[in-house]
C-alpha atoms as a PDB file:
ATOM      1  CA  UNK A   1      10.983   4.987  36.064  1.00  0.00           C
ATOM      2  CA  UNK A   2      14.753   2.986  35.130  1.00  0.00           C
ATOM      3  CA  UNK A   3      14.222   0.271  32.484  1.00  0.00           C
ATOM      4  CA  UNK A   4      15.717  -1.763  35.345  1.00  0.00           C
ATOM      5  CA  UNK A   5      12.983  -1.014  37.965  1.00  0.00           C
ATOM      6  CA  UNK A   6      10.161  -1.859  35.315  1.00  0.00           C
ATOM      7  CA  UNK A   7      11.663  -5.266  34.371  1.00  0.00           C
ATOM      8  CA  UNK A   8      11.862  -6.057  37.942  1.00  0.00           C
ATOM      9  CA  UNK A   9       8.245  -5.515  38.659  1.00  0.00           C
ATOM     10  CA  UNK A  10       7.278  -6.708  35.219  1.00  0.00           C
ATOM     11  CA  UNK A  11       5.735  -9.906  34.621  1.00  0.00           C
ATOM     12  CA  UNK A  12       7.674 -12.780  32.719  1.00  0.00           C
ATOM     13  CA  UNK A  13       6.024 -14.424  30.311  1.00  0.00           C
ATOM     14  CA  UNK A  14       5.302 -17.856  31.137  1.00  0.00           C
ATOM     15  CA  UNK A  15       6.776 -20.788  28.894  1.00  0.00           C
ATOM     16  CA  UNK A  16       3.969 -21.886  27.724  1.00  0.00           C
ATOM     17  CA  UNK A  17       4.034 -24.097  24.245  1.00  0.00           C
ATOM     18  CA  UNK A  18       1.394 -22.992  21.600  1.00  0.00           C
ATOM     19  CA  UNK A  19       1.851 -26.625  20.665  1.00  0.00           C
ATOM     20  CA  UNK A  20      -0.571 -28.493  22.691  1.00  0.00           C
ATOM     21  CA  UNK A  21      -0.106 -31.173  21.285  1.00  0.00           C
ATOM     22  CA  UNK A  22       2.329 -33.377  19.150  1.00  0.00           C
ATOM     23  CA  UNK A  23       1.161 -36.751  17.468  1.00  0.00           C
ATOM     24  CA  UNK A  24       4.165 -37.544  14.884  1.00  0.00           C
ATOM     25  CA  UNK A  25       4.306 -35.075  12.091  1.00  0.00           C
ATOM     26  CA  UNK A  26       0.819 -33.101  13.385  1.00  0.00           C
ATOM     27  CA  UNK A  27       0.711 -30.743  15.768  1.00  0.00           C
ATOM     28  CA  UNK A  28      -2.255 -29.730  17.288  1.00  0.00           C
ATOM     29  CA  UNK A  29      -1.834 -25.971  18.382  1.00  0.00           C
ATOM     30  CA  UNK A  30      -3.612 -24.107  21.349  1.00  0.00           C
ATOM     31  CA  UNK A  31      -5.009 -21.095  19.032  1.00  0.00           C
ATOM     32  CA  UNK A  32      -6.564 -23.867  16.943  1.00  0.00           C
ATOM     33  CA  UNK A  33      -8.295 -25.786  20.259  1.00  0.00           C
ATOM     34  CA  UNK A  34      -9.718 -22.463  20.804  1.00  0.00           C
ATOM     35  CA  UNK A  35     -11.463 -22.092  17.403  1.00  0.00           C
ATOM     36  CA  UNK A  36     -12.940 -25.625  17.579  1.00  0.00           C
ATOM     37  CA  UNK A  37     -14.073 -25.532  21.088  1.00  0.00           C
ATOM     38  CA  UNK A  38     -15.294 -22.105  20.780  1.00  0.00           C
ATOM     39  CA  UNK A  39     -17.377 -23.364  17.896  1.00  0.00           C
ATOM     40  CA  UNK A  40     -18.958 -26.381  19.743  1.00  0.00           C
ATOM     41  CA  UNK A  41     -19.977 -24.024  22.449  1.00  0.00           C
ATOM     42  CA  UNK A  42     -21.499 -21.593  20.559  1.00  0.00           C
ATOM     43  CA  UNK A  43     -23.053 -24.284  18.972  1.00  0.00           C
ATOM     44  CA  UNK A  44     -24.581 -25.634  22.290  1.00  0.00           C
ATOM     45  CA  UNK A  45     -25.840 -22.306  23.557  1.00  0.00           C
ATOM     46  CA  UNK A  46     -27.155 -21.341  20.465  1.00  0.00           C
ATOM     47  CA  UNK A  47     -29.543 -24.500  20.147  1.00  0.00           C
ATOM     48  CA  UNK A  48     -29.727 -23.695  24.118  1.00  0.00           C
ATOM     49  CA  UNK A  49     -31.629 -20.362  22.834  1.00  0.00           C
ATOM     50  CA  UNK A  50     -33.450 -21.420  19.946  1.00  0.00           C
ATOM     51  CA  UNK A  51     -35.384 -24.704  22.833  1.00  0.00           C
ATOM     52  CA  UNK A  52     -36.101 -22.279  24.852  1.00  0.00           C
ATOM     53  CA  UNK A  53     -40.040 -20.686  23.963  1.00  0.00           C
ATOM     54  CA  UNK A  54     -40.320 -18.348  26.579  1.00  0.00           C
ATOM     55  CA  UNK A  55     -37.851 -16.198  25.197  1.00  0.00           C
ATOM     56  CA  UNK A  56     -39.271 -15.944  21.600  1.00  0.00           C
ATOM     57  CA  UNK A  57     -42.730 -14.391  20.700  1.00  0.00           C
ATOM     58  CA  UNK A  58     -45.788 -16.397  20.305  1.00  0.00           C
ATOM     59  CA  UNK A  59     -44.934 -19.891  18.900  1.00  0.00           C
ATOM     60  CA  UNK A  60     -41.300 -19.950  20.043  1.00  0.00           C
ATOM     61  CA  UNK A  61     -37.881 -19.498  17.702  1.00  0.00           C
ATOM     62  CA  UNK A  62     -38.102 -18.944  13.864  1.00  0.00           C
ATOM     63  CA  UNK A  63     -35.937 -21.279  13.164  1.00  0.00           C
ATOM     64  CA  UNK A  64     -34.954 -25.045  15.131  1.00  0.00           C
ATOM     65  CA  UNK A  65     -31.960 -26.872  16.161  1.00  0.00           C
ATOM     66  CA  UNK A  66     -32.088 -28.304  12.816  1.00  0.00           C
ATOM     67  CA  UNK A  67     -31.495 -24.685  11.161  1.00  0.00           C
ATOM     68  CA  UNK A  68     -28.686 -23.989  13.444  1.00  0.00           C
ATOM     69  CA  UNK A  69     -26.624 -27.841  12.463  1.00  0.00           C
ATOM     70  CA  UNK A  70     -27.363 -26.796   9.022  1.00  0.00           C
ATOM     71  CA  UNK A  71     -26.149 -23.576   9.636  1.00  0.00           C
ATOM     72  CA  UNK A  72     -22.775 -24.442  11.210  1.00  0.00           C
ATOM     73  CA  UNK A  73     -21.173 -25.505   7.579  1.00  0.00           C
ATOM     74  CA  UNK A  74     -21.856 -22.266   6.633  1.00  0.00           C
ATOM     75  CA  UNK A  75     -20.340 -19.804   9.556  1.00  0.00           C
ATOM     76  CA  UNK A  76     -17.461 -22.069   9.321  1.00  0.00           C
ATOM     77  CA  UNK A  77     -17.137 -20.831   5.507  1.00  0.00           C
ATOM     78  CA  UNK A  78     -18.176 -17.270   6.272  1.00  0.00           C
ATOM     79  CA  UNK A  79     -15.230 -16.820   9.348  1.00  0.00           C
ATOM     80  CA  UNK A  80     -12.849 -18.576   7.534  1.00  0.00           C
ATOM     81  CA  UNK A  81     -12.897 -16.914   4.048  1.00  0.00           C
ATOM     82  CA  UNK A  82     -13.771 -13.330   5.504  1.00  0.00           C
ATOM     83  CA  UNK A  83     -11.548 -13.196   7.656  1.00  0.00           C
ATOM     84  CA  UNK A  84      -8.712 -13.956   5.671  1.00  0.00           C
ATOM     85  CA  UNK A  85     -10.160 -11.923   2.567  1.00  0.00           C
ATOM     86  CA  UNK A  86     -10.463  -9.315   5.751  1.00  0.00           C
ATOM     87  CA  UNK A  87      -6.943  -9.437   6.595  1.00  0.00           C
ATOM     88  CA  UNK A  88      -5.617  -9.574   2.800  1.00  0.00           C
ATOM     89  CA  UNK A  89      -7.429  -6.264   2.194  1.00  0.00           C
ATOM     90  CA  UNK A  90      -7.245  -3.913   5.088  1.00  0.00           C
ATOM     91  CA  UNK A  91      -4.409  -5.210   6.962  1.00  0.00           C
ATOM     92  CA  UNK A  92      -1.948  -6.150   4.392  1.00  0.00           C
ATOM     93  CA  UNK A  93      -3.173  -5.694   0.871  1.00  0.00           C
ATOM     94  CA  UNK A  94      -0.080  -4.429  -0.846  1.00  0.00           C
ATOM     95  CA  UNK A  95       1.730  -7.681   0.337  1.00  0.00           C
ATOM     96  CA  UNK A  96      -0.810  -9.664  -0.978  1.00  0.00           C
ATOM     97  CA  UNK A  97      -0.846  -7.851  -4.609  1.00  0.00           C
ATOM     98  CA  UNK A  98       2.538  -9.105  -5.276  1.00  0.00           C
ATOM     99  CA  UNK A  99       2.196 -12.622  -3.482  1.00  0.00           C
ATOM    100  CA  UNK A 100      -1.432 -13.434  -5.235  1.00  0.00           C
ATOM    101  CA  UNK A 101      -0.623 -17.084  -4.227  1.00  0.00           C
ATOM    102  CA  UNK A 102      -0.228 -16.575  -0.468  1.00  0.00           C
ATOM    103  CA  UNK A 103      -4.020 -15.619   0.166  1.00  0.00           C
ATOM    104  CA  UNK A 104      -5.062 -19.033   0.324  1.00  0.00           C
ATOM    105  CA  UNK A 105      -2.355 -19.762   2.863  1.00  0.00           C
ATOM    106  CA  UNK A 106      -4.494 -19.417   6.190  1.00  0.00           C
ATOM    107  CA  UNK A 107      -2.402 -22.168   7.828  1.00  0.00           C
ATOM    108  CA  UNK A 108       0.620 -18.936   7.851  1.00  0.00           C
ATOM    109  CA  UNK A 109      -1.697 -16.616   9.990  1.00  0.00           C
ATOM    110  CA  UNK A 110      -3.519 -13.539   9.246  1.00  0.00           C
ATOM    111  CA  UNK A 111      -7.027 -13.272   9.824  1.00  0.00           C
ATOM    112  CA  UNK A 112      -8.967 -10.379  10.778  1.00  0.00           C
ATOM    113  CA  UNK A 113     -12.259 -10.667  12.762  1.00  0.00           C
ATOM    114  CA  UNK A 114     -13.696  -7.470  11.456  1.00  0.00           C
ATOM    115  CA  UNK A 115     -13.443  -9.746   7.738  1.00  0.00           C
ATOM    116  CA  UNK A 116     -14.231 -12.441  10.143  1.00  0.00           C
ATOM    117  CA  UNK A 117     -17.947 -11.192  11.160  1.00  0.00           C
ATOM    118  CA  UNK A 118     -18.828  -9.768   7.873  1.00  0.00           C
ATOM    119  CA  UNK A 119     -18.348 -13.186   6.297  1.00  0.00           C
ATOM    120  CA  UNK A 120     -20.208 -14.819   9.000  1.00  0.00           C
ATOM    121  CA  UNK A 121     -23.218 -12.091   8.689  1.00  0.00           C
ATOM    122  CA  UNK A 122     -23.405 -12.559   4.829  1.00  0.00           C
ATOM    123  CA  UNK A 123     -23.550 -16.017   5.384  1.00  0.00           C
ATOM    124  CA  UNK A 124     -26.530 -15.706   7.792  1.00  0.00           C
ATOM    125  CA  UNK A 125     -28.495 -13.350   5.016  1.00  0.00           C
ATOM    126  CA  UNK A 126     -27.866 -16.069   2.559  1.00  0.00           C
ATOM    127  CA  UNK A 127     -28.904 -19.244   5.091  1.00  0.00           C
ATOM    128  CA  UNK A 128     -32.085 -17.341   6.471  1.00  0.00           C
ATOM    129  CA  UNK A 129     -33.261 -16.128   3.421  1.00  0.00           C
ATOM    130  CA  UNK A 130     -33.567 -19.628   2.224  1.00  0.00           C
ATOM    131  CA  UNK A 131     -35.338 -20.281   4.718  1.00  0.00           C
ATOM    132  CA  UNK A 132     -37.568 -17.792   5.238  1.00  0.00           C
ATOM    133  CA  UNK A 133     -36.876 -16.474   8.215  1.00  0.00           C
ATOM    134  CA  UNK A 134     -35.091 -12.952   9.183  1.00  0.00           C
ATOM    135  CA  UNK A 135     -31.506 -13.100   9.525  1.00  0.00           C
ATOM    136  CA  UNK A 136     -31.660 -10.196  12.132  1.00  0.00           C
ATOM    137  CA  UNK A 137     -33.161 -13.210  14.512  1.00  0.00           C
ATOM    138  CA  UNK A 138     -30.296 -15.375  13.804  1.00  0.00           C
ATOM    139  CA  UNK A 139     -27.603 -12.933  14.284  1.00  0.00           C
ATOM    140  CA  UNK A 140     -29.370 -12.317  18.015  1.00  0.00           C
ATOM    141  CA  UNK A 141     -28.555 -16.111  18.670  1.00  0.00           C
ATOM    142  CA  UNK A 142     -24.984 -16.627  16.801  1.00  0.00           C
ATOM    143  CA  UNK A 143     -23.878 -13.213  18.210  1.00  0.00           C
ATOM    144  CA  UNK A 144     -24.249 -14.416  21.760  1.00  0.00           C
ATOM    145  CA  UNK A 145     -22.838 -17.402  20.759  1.00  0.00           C
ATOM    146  CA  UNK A 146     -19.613 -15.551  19.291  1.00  0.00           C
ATOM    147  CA  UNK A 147     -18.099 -14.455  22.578  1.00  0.00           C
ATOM    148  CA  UNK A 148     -17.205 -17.855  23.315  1.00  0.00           C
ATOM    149  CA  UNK A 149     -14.656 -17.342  19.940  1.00  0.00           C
ATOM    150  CA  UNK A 150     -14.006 -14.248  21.442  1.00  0.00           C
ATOM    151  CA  UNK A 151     -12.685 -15.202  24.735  1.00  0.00           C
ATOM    152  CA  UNK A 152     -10.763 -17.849  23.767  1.00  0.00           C
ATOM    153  CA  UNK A 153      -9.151 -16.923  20.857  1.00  0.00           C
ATOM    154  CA  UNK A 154      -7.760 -14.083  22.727  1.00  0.00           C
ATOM    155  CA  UNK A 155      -6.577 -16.432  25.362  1.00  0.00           C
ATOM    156  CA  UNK A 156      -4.397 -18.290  22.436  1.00  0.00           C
ATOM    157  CA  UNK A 157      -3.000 -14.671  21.262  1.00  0.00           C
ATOM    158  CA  UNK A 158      -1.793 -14.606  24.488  1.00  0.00           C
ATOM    159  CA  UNK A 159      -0.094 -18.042  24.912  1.00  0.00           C
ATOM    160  CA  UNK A 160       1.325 -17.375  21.155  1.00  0.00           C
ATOM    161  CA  UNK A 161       2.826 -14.217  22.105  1.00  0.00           C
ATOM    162  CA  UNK A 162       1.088 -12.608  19.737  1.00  0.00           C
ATOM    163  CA  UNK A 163      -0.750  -9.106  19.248  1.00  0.00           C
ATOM    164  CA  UNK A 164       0.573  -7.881  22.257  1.00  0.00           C
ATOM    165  CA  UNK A 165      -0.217  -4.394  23.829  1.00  0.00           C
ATOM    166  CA  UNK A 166       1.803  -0.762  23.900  1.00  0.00           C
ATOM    167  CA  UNK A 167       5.023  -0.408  26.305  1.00  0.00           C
ATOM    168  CA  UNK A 168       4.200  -0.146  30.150  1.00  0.00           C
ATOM    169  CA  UNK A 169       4.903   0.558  33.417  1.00  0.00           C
ATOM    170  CA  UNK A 170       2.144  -0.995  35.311  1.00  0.00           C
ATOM    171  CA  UNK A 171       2.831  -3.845  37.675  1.00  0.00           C
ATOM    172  CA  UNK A 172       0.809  -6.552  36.065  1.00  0.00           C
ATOM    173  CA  UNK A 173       2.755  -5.668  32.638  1.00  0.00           C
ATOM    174  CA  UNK A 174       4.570  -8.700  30.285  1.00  0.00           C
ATOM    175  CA  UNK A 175       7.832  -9.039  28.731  1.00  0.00           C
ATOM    176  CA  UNK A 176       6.722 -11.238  25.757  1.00  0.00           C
ATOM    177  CA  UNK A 177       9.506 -13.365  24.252  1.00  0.00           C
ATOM    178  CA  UNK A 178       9.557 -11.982  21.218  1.00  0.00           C
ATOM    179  CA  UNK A 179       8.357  -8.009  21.963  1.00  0.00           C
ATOM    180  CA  UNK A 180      11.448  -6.972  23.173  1.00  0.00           C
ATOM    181  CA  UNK A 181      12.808  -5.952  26.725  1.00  0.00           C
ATOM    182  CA  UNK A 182      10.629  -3.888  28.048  1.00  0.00           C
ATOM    183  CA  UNK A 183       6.826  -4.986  29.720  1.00  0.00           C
ATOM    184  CA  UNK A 184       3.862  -4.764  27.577  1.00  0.00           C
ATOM    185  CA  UNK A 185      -0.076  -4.346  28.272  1.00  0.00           C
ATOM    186  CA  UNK A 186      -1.409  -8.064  28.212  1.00  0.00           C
ATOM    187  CA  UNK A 187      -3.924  -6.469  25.774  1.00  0.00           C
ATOM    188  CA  UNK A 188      -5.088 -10.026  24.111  1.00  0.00           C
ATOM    189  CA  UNK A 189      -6.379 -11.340  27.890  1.00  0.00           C
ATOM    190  CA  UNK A 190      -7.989  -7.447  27.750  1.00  0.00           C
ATOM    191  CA  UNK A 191      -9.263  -8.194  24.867  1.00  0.00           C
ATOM    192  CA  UNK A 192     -10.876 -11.500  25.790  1.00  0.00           C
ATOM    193  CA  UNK A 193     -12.290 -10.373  29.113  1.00  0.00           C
ATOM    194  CA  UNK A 194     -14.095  -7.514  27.570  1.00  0.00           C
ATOM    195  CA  UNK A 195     -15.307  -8.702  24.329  1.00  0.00           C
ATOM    196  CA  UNK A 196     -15.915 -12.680  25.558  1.00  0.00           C
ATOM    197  CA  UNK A 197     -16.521 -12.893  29.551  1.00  0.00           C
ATOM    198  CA  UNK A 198     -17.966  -8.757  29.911  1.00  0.00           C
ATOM    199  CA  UNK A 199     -20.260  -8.795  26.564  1.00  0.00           C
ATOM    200  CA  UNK A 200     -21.222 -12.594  26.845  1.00  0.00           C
ATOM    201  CA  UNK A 201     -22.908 -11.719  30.583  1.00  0.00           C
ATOM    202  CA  UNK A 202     -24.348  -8.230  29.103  1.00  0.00           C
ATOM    203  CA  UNK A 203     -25.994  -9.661  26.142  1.00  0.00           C
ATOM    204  CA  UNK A 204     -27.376 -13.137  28.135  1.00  0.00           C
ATOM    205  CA  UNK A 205     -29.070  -9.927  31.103  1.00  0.00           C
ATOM    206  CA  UNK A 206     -30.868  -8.663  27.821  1.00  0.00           C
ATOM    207  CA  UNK A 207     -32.038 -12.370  26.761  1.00  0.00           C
ATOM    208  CA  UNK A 208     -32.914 -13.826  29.589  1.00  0.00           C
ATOM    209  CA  UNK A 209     -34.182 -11.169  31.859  1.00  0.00           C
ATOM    210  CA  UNK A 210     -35.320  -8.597  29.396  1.00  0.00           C
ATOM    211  CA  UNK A 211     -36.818 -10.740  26.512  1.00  0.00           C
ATOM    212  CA  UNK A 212     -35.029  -9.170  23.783  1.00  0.00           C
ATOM    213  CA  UNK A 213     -34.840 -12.223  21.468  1.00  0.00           C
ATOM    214  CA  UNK A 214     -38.382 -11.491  20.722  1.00  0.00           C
ATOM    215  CA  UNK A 215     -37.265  -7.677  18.982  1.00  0.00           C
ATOM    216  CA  UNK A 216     -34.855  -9.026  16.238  1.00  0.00           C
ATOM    217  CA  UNK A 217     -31.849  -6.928  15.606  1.00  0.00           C
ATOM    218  CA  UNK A 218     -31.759  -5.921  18.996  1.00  0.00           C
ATOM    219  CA  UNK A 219     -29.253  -8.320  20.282  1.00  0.00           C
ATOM    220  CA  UNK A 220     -27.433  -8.454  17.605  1.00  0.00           C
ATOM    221  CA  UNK A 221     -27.188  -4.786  17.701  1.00  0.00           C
ATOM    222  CA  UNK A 222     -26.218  -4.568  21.115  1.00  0.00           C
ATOM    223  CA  UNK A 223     -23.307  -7.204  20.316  1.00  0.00           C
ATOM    224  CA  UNK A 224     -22.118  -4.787  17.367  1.00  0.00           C
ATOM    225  CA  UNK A 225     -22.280  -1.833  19.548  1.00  0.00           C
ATOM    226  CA  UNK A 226     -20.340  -3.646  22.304  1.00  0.00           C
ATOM    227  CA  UNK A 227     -17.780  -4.892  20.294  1.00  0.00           C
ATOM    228  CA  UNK A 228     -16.963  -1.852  18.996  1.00  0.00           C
ATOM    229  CA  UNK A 229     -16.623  -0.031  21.893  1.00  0.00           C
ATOM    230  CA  UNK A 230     -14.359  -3.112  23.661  1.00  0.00           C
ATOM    231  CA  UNK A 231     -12.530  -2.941  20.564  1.00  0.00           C
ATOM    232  CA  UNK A 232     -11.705   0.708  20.715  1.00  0.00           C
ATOM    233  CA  UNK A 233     -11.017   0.694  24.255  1.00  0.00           C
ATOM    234  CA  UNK A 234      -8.272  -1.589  23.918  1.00  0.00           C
ATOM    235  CA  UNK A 235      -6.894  -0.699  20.737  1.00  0.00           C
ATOM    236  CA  UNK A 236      -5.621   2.184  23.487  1.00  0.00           C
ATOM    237  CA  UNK A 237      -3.174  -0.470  24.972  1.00  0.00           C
ATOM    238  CA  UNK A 238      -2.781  -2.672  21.904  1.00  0.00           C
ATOM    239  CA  UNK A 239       0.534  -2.231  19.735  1.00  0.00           C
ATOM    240  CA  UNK A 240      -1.010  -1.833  16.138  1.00  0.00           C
ATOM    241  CA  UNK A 241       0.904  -3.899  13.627  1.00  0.00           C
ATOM    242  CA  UNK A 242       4.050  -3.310  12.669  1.00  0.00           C
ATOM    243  CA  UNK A 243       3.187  -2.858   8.546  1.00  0.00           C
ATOM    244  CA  UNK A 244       0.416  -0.307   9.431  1.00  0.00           C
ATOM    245  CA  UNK A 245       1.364   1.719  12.569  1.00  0.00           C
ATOM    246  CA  UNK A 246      -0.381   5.082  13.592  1.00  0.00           C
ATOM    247  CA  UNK A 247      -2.632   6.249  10.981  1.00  0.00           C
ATOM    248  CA  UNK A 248      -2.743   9.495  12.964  1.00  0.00           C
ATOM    249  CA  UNK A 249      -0.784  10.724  16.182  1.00  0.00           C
ATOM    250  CA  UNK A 250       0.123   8.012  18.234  1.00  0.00           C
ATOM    251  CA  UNK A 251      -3.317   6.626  19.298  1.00  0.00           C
ATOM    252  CA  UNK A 252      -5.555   5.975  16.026  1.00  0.00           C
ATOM    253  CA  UNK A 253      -5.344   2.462  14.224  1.00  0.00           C
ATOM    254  CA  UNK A 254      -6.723   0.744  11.812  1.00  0.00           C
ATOM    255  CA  UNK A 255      -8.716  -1.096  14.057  1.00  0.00           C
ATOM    256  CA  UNK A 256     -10.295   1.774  15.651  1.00  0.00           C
ATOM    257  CA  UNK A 257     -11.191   3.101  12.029  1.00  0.00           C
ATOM    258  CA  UNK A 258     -12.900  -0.280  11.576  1.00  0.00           C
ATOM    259  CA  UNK A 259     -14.592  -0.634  14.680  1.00  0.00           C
ATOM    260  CA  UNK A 260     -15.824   3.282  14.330  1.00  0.00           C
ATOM    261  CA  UNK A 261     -18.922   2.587  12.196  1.00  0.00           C
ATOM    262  CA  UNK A 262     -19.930  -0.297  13.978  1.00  0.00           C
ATOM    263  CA  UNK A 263     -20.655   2.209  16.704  1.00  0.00           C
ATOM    264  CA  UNK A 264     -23.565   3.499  14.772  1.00  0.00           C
ATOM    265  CA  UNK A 265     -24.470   0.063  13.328  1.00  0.00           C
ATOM    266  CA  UNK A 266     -25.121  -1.205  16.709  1.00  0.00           C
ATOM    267  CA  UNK A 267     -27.473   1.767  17.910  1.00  0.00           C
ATOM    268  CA  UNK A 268     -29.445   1.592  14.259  1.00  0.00           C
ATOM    269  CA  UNK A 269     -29.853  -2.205  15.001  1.00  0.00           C
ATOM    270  CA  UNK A 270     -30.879  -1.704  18.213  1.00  0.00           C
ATOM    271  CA  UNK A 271     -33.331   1.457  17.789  1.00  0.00           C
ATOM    272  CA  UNK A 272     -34.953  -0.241  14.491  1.00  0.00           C
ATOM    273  CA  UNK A 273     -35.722  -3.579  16.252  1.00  0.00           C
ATOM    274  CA  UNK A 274     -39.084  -3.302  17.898  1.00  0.00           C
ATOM    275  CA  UNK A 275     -40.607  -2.553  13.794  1.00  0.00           C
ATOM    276  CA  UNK A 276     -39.578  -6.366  12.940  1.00  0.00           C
ATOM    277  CA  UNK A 277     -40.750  -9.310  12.928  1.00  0.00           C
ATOM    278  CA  UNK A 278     -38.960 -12.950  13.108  1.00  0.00           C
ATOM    279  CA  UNK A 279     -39.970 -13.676   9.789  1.00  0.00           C
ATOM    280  CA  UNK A 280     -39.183 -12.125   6.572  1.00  0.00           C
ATOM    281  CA  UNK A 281     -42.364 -13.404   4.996  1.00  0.00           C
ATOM    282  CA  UNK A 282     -45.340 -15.136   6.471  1.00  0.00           C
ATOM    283  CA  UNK A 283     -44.652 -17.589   9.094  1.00  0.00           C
ATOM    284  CA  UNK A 284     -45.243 -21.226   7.236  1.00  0.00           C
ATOM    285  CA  UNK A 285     -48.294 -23.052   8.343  1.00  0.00           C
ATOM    286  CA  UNK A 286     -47.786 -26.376  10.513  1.00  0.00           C
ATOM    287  CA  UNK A 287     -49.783 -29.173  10.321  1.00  0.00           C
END
């Protein structure tokens, strides 16, 4: 099909201003609304999970509401400095070697959620162990809690015309402002729908209807599995970035070699989660 023809069925991008907001010298962008409302839901459902007995084993959640506002503090830390530290090494470490003073400089983009997650999850090991409680149990409840980040997020790659899919033909593809002439797959609204709206309503079918809060890992290992899979999927239409490109053919990136092992992650956590209990050492007496 003509270049022509394609841009004529394409879709325009709409004009829509990452800045949501402008109050004097601050502005208040869309991709940064997403992070802080994403938070305050996940928030919300999580301490939606933990109130609910029925779907914990005898004597309800390990940990309370409490846990979880204590907790927030410390996922903020964990996505914030692993996903940068993320980013810096498997995304763009030899720019990084030479600019040691630009890894601090989150405000100038660059953050990978692979980075993202592992900071989060050591996070988790560190907060549960202190309180003595398993931190597969809490990764069930912040990993459901995640796909609200997930969906929206994506939604402000999208309005920042930003990680934007492969060259296409199809009717419903983009021309992005700044990715050249030619449509693209919206890959970032791909992105969210599969990893926020299609793995949020998976995961809350295994809570709610099949109980599995009360195996811990399982959810959580489900959520790895799922992302990894959604991730691969539409690393297919994604346009890998520009510094890395292929690392083989024309199909495998870097984010498909990431995503890879959490593949069999996912089915370990999942398999191994019937042999645990909710509490790493004997559940504390109450009065």
């Amino acid at each position: 099909m003509p270049p022509l023809e394609i841009n004529q069925l394409a879709i325009v991008f709409p004009a829509i201003d990452p800045v949501a907001l402008q109050i004097g010298p601050l502005s208040v962008h869309w991709y940064g609304i997403g992070y802080v409302v994403s938070i305050l839901l996940g928030w919300w459902f999580a301490r939606l999970l933990v109130s609910t007995p029925r779907l914990w084993p005898e004597g309800g959640a390990p940990f309370g509401k409490e846990d979880l506002d204590d907790f927030l503090t410390w996922a903020v830390i964990g996505i914030i400095a692993g996903g940068r530290l993320g980013y810096v090494l498997f995304y763009n470490l030899g720019y990084y070697l030479s600019n040691p003073l630009q890894i601090p400089a989150v405000w100038d983009g660059g953050m990978s959620f692979h980075g993202g997650a592992l900071g989060t999850i050591v996070a988790m090991m560190l907060f549960a162990r202190s309180r003595g409680f398993t931190a597969f149990s809490l990764l069930d409840v912040i990993a459901t809690a995640s796909c609200f980040g997930m969906f929206l997020v994506r939604i402000a790659n999208f309005i920042n015309s930003e990680l934007w899919g492969r060259t296409t033909d199809v009717a419903w593809g983009v021309i992005f402002p700044n990715g050249g002439p030619e449509p693209r797959h919206p890959s970032q609204l791909y992105e969210s729908f599969l990893e926020g709206a299609v793995l949020f309503a998976v995961l809350n079918l295994l809570i709610w209807k099949y109980g599995k809060l009360k195996s811990p890992g399982f959810i959580g290992g489900a959520w790895v599995l799922g992302y990894g899979v959604a991730r691969i999927i539409v690393e297919f239409f994604r346009q890998p970035d520009a510094h890395l490109g292929y690392l083989a053919g024309d199909w495998l990136t870097m984010g498909m070699v990431l995503s890879i092992p959490m593949l069999l992650i996912g089915v370990w956590g999942m398999a191994t989660a019937s042999q645990r209990s909710v509490w790493r050492t004997q559940r504390p007496e109450t009065s």
